[in-house]
C-alpha atoms as a PDB file:
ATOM      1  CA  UNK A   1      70.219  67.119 102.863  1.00  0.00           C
ATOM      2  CA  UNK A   2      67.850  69.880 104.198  1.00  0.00           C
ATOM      3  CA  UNK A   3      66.766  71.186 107.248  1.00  0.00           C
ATOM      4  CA  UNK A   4      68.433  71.277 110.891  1.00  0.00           C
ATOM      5  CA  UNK A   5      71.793  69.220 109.921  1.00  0.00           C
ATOM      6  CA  UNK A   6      74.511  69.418 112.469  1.00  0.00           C
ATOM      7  CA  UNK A   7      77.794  69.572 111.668  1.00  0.00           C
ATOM      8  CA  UNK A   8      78.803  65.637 111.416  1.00  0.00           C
ATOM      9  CA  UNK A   9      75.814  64.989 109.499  1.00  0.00           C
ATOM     10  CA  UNK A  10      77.466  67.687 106.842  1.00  0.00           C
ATOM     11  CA  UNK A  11      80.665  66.416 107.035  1.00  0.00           C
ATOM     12  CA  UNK A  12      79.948  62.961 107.025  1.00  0.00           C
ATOM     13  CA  UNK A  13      77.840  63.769 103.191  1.00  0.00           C
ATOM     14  CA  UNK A  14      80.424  66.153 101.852  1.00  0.00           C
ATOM     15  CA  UNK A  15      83.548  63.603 102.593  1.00  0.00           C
ATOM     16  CA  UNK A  16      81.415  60.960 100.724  1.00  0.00           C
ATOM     17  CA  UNK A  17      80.336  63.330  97.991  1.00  0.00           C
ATOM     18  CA  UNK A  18      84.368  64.254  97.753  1.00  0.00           C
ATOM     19  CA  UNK A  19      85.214  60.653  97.679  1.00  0.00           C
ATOM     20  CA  UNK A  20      85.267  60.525  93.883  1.00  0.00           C
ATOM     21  CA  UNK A  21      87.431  63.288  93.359  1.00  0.00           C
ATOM     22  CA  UNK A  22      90.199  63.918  96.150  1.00  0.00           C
ATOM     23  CA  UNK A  23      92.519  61.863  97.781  1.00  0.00           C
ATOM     24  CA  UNK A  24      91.634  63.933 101.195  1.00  0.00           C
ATOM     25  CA  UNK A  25      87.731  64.325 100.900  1.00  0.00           C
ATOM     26  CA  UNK A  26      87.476  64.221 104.860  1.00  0.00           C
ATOM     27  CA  UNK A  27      90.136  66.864 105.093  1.00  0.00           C
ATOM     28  CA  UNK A  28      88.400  68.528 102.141  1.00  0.00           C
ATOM     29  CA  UNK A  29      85.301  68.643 103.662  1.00  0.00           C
ATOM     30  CA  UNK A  30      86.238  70.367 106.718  1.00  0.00           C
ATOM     31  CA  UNK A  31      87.851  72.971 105.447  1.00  0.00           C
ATOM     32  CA  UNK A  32      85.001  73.980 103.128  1.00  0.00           C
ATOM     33  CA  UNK A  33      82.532  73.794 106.143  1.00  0.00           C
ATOM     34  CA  UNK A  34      85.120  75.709 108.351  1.00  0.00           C
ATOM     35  CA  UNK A  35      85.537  78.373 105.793  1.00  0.00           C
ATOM     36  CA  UNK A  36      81.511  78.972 105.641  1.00  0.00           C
ATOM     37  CA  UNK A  37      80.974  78.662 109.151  1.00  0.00           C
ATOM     38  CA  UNK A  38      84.010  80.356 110.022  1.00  0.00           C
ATOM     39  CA  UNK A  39      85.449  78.517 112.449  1.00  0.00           C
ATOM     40  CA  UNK A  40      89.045  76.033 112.816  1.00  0.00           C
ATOM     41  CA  UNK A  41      88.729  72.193 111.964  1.00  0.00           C
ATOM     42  CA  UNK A  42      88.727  71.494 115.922  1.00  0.00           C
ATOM     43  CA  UNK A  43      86.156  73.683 116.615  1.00  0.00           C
ATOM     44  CA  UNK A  44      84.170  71.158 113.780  1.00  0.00           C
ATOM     45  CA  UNK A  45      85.045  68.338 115.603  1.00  0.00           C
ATOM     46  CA  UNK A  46      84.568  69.345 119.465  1.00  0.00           C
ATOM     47  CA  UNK A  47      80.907  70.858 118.291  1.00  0.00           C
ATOM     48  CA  UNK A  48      79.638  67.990 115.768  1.00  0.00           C
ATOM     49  CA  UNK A  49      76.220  68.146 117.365  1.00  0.00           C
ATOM     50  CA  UNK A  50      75.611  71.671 116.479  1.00  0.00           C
ATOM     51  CA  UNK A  51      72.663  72.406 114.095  1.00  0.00           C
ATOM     52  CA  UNK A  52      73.897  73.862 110.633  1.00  0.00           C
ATOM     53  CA  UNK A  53      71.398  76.692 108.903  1.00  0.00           C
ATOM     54  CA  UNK A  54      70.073  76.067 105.515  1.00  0.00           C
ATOM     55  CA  UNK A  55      72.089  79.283 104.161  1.00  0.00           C
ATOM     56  CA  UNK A  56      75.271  77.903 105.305  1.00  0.00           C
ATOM     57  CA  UNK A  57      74.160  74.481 103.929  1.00  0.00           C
ATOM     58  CA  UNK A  58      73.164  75.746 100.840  1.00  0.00           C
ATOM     59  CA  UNK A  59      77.187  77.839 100.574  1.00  0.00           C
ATOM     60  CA  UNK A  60      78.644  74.332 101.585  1.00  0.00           C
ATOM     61  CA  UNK A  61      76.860  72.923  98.548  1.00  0.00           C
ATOM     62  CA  UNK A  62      78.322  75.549  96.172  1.00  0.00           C
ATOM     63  CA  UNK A  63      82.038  74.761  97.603  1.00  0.00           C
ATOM     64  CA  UNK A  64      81.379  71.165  97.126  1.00  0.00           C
ATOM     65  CA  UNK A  65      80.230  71.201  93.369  1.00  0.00           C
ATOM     66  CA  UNK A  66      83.009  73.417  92.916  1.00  0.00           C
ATOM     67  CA  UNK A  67      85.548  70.937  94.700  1.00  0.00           C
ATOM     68  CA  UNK A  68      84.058  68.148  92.395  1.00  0.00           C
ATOM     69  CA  UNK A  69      84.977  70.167  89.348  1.00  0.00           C
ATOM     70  CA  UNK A  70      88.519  70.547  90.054  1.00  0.00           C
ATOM     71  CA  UNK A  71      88.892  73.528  92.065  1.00  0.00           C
ATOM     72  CA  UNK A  72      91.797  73.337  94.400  1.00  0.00           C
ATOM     73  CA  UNK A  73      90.061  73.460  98.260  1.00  0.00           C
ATOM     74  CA  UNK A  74      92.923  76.611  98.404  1.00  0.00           C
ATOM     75  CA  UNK A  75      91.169  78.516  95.629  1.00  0.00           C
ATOM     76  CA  UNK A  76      88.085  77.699  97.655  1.00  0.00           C
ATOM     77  CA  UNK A  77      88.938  79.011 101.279  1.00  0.00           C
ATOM     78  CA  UNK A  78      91.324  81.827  99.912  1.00  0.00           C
ATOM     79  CA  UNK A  79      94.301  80.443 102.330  1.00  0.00           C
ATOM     80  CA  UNK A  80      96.927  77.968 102.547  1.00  0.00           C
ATOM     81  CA  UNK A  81      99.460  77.110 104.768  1.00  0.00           C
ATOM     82  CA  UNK A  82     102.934  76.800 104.366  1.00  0.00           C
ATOM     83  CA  UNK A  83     105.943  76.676 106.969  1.00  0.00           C
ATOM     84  CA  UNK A  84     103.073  77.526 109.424  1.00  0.00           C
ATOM     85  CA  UNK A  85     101.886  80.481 107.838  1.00  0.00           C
ATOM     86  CA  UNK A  86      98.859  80.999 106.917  1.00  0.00           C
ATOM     87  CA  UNK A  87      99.482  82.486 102.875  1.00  0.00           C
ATOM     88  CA  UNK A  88      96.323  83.908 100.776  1.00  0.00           C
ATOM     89  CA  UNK A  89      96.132  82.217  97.671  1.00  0.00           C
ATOM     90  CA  UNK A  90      94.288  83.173  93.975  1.00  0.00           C
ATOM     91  CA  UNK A  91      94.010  81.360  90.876  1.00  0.00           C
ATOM     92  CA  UNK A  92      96.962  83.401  89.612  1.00  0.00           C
ATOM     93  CA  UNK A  93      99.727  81.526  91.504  1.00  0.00           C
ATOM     94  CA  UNK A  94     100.073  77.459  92.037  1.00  0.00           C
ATOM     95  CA  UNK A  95      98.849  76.636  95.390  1.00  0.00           C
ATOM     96  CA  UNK A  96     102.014  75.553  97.617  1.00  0.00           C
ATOM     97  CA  UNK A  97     102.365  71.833  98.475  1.00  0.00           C
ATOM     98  CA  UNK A  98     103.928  70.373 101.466  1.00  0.00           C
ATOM     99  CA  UNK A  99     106.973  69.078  99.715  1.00  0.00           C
ATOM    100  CA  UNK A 100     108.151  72.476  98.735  1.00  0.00           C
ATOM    101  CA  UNK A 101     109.047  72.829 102.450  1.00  0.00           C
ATOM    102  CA  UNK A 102     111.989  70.757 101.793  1.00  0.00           C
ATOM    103  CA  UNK A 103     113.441  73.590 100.222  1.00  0.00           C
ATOM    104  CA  UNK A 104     113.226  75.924 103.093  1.00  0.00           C
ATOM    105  CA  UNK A 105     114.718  73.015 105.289  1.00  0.00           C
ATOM    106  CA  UNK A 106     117.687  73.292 102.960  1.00  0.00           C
ATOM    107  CA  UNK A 107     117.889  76.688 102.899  1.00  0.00           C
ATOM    108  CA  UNK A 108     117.949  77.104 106.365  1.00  0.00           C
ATOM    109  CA  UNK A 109     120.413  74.073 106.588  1.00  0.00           C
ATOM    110  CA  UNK A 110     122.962  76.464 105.252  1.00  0.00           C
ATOM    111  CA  UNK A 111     123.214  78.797 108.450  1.00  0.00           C
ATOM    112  CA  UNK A 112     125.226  77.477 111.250  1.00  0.00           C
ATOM    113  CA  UNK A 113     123.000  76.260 114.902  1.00  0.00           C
ATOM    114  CA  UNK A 114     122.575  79.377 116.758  1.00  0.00           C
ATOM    115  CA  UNK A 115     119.759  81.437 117.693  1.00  0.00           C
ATOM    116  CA  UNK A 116     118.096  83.783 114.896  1.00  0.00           C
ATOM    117  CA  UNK A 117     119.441  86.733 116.149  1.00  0.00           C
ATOM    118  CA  UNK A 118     123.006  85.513 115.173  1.00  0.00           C
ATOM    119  CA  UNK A 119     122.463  84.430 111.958  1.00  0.00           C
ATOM    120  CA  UNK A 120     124.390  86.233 109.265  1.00  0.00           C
ATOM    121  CA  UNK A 121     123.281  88.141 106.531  1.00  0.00           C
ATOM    122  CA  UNK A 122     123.064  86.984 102.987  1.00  0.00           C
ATOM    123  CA  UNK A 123     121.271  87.674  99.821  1.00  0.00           C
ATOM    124  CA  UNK A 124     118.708  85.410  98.945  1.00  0.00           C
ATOM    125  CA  UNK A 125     116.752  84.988  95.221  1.00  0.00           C
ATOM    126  CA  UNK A 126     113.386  82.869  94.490  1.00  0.00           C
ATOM    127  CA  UNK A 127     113.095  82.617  91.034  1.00  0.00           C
ATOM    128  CA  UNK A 128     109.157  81.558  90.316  1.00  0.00           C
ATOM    129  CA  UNK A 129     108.212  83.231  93.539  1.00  0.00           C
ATOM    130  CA  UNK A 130     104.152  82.869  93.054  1.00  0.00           C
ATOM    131  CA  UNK A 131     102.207  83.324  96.252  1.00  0.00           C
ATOM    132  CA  UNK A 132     105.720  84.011  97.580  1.00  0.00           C
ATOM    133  CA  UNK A 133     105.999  80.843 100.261  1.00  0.00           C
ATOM    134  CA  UNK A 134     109.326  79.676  99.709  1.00  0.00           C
ATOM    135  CA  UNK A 135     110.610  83.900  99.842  1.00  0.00           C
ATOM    136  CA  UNK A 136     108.242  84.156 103.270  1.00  0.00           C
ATOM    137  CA  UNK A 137     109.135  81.007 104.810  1.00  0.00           C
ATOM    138  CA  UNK A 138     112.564  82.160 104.420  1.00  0.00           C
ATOM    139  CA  UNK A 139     112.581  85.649 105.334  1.00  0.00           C
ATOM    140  CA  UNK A 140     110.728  84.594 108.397  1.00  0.00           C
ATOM    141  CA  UNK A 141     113.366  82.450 109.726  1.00  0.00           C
ATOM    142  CA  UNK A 142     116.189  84.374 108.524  1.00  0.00           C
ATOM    143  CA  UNK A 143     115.529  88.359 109.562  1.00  0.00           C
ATOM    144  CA  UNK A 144     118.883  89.139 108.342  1.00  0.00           C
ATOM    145  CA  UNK A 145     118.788  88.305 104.627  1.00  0.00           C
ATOM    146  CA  UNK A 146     118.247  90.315 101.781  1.00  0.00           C
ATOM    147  CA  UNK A 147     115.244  88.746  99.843  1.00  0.00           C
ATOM    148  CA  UNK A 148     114.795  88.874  96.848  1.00  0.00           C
ATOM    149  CA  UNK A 149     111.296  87.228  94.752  1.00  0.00           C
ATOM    150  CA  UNK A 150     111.072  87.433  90.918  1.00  0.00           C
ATOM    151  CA  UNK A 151     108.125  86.052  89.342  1.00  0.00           C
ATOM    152  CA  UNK A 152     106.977  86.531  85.382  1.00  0.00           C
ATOM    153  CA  UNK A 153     103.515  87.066  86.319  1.00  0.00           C
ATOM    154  CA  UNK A 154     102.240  90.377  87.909  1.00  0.00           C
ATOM    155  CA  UNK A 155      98.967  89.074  89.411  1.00  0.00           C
ATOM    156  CA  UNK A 156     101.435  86.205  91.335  1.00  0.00           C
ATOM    157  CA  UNK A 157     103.406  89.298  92.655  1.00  0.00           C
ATOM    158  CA  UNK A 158     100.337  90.938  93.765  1.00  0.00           C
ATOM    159  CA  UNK A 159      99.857  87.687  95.639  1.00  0.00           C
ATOM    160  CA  UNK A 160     103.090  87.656  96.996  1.00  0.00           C
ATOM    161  CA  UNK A 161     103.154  91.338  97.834  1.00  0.00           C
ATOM    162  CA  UNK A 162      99.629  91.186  99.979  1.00  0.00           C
ATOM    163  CA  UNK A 163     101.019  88.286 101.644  1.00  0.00           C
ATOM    164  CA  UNK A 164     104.044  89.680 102.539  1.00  0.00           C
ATOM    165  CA  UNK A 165     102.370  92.929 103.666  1.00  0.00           C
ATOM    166  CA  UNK A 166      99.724  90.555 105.903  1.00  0.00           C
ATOM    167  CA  UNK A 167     102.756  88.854 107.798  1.00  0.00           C
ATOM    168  CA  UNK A 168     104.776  91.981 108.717  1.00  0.00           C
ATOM    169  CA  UNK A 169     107.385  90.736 106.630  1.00  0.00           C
ATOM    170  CA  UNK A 170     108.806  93.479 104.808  1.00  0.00           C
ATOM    171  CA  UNK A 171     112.557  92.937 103.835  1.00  0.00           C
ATOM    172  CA  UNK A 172     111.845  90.962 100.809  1.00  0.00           C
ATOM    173  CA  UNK A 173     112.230  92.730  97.612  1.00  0.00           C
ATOM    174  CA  UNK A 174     109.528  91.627  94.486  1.00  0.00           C
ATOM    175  CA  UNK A 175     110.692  91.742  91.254  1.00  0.00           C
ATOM    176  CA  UNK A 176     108.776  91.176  87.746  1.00  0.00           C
ATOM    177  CA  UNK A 177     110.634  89.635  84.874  1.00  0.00           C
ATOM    178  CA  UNK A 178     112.183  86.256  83.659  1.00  0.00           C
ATOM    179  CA  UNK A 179     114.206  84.478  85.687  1.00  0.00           C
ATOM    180  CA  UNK A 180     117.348  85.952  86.272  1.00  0.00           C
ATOM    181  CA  UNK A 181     116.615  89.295  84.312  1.00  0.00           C
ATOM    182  CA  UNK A 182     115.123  91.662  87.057  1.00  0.00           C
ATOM    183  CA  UNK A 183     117.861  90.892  89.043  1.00  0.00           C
ATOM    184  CA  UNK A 184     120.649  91.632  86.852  1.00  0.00           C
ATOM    185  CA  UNK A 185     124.001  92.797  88.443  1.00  0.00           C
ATOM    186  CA  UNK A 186     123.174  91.367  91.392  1.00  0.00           C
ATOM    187  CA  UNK A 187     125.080  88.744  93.522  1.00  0.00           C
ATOM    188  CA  UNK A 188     123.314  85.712  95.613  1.00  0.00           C
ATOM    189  CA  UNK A 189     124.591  83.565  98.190  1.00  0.00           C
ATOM    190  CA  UNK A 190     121.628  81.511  97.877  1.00  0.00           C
ATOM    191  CA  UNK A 191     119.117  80.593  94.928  1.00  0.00           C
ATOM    192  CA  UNK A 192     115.567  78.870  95.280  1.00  0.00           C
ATOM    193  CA  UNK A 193     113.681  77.561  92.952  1.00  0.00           C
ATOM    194  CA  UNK A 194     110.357  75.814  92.244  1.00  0.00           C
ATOM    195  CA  UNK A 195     110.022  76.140  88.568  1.00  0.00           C
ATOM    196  CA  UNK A 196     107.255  74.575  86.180  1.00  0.00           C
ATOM    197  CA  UNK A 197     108.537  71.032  85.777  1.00  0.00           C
ATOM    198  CA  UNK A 198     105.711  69.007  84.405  1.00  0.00           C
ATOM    199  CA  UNK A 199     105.815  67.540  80.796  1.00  0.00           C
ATOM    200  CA  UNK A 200     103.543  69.140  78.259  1.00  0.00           C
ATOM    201  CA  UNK A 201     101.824  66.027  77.437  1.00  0.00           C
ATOM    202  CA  UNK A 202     101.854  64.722  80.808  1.00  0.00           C
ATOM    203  CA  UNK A 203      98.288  63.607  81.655  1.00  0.00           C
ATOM    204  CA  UNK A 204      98.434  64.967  85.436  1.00  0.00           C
ATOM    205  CA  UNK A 205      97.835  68.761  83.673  1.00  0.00           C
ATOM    206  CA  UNK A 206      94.698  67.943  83.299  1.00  0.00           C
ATOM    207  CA  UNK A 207      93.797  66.811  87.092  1.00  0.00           C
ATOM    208  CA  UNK A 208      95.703  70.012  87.631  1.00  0.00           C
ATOM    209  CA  UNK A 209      93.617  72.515  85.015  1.00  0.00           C
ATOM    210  CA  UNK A 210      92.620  75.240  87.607  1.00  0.00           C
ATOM    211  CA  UNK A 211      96.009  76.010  87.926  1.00  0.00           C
ATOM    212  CA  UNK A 212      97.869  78.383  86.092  1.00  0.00           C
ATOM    213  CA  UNK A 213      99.645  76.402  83.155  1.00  0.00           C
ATOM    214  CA  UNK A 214     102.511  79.171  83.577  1.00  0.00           C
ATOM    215  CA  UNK A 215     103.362  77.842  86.666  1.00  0.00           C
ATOM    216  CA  UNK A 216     103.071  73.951  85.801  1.00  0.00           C
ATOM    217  CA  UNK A 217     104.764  73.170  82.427  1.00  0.00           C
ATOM    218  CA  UNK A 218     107.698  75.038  80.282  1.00  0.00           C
ATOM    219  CA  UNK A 219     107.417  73.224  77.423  1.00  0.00           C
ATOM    220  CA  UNK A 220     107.714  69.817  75.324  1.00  0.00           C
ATOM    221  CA  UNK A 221     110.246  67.647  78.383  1.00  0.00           C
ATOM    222  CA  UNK A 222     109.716  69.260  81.527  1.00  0.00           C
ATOM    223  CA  UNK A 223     113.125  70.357  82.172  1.00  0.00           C
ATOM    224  CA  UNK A 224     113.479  73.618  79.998  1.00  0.00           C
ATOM    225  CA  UNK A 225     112.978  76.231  82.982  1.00  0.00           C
ATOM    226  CA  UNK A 226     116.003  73.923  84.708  1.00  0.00           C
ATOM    227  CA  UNK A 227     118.324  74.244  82.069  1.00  0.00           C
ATOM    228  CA  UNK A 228     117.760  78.153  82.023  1.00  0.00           C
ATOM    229  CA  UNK A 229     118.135  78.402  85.536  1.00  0.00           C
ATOM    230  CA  UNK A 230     121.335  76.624  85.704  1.00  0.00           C
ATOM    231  CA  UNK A 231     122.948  78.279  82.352  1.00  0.00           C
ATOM    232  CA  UNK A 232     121.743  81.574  83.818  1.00  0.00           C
ATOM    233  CA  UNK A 233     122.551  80.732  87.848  1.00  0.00           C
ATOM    234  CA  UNK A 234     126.411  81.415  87.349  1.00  0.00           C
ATOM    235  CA  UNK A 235     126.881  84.941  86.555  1.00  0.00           C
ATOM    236  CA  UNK A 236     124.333  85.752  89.212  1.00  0.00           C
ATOM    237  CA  UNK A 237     125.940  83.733  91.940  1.00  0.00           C
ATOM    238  CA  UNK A 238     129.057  84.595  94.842  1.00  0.00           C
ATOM    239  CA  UNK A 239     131.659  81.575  94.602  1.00  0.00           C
ATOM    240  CA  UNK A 240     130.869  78.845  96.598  1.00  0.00           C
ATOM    241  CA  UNK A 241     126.925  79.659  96.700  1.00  0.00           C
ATOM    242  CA  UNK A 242     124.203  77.104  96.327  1.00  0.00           C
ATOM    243  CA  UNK A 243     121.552  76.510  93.707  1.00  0.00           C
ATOM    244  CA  UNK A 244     118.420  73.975  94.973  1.00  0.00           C
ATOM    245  CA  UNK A 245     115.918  73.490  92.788  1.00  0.00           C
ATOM    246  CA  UNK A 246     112.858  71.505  93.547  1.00  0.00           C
ATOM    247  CA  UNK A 247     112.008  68.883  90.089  1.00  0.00           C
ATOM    248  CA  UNK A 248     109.339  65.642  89.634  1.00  0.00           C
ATOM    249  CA  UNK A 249     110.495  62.979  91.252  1.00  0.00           C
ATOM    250  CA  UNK A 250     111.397  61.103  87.945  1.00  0.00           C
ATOM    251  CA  UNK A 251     114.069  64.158  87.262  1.00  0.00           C
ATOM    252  CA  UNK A 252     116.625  64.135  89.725  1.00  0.00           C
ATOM    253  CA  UNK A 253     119.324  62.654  87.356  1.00  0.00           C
ATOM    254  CA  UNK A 254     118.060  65.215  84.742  1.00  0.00           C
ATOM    255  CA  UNK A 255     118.282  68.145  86.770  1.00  0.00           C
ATOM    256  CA  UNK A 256     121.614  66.984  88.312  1.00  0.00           C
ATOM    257  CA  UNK A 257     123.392  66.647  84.835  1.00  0.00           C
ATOM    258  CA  UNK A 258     122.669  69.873  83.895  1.00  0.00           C
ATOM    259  CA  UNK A 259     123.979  70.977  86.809  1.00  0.00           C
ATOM    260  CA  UNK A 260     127.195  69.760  86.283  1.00  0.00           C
ATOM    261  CA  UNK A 261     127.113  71.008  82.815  1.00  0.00           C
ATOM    262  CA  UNK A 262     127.218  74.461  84.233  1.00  0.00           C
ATOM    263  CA  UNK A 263     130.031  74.267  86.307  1.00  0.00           C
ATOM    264  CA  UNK A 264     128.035  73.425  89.378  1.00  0.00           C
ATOM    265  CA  UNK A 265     129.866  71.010  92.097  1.00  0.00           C
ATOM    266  CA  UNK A 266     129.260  68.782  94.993  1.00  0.00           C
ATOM    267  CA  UNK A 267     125.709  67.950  93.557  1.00  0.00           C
ATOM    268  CA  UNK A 268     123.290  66.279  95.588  1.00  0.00           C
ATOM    269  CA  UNK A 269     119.507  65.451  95.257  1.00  0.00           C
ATOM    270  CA  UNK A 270     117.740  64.948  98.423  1.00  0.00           C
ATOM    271  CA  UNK A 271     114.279  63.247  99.645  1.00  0.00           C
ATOM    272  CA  UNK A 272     111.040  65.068 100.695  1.00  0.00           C
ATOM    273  CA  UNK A 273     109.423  63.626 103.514  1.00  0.00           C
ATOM    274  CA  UNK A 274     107.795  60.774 101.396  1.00  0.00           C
ATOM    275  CA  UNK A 275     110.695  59.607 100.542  1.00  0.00           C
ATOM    276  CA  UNK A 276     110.740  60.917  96.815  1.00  0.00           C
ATOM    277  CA  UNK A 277     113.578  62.636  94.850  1.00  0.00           C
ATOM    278  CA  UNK A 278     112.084  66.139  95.154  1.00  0.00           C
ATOM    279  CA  UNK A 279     115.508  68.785  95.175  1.00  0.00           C
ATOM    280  CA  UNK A 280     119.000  68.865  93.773  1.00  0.00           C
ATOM    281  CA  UNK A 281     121.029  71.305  94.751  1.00  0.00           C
ATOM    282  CA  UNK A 282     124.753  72.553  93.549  1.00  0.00           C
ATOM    283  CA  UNK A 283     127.359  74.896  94.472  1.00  0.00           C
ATOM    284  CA  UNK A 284     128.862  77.699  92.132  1.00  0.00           C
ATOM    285  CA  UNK A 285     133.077  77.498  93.035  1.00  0.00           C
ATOM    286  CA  UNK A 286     133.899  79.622  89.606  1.00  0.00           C
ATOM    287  CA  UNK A 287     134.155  83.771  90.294  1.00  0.00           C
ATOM    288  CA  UNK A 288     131.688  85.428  89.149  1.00  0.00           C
END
């Protein structure tokens, strides 16, 4: 398609072009037109009948073949958004999904009802941070924590770092290291996690190739970053703090018996909004 296309005409071709390849290629296809034409998905639809140049046609074309390869549309546009902000995203760090939200739900479920500005302070750890969305969703709603992000990989805390410095949000602490390491010493009321959960041999790695294997898989079952969370979680954690980790929803059992192999109590694996297993959380009742 050449010429003076309007914008329907371009979406209508890219969401069939998509329709091989995503489960969203409508959704898809607006975002890669709004990123080259610079404007919101409404602005798309309340201005279908507007005429398209053949340079922006031509970028669209690019995004699309790239789209049909495999590249997440995040890698694409540069953004994604999570807890309603708007996070910058790179092929160093997973792109955050919608489920992972559950986890900020929880984490906020521990402060009592009250406005923000009574909330009390605490000392928060993500372990895995990546773009940093679960450590900026959080900080955003809780001004008064200490935050604390620790993520193996460098060019994810570069990531998180920009993102943080984009969103004015700049009592959140970024740490490099393994897990508990960087943060050694140090006392939590509350631990996050989204670790790597996925199987080695599971075949959804390959649907998911563009992303950083780091982030997806630890190894051979799926559940070694789980059990070095929770055999590490205890000497890092006040009494009575909670551990939620987010885990495939096939592991909830898993994650919860190790769990209670460390010492963790009143476990409890809770539903993301489809409905699927996606978090178990514990509490840590021994003194540190």
């Amino acid at each position: 398609m050449t010429g003076m296309s309007t914008i329907d005409d371009l979406l209508e071709d890219a969401a069939l072009r998509l329709s091989a390849t995503s489960d969203s290629p409508r959704l898809d296809a607006e975002l890669l037109l709004g990123r080259v034409l610079g404007r919101p998905r409404a602005a798309l639809r309340a201005h279908g009948d507007a005429s398209v140049d053949d340079a922006d046609e031509r970028a669209l074309g690019l995004l699309l073949e790239a789209r049909r390869a495999g590249a997440p549309v995040a890698y694409l546009t540069g953004t994604r958004e999570f807890w309603s902000l708007s996070l910058a995203v790179t092929p160093a760090v997973l792109v955050p999904r919608p489920e992972t939200e559950l986890l900020v739900e929880l984490a906020l479920g521990t402060i009592a009802p009250g406005p923000a500005s009574a909330r009390r302070p605490a000392r928060i750890l993500d372990l895995g941070t990546g773009s940093g969305a679960l450590a900026l969703a959080v900080a955003s709603e809780w001004p008064q924590a200490t935050v604390i992000g620790v993520d193996v990989s460098g060019a994810a805390l570069d990531v998180a770092r920009a993102n943080a410095a984009r969103l004015g949000l700049h009592h959140i602490d970024w740490r490099q290291g393994s897990w508990f390491e960087p943060v050694a010493g140090l006392r939590f009321d509350l631990v996050l996690a989204n670790p790597p959960y996925v199987a080695a041999d599971d075949p959804a790695l390959t649907r998911l190739a563009a992303e950083p294997a780091i982030a997806l898989t630890p190894g051979p079952t799926g559940l070694e970053a789980f059990a070095a969370i929770a055999a590490g979680a205890g000497g890092c954690l006040n009494p009575g703090a909670r551990l939620i980790l987010e885990h495939g929803c096939s592991q909830g059992e898993d994650v919860a018996a190790l769990l209670r192999r460390y010492g963790f109590t009143a476990i409890r694996t809770h539903a993301d909004a489809a409905g699927l297993p996606r978090a178990t959380e514990g509490r840590h009742t021994a003194a540190c």
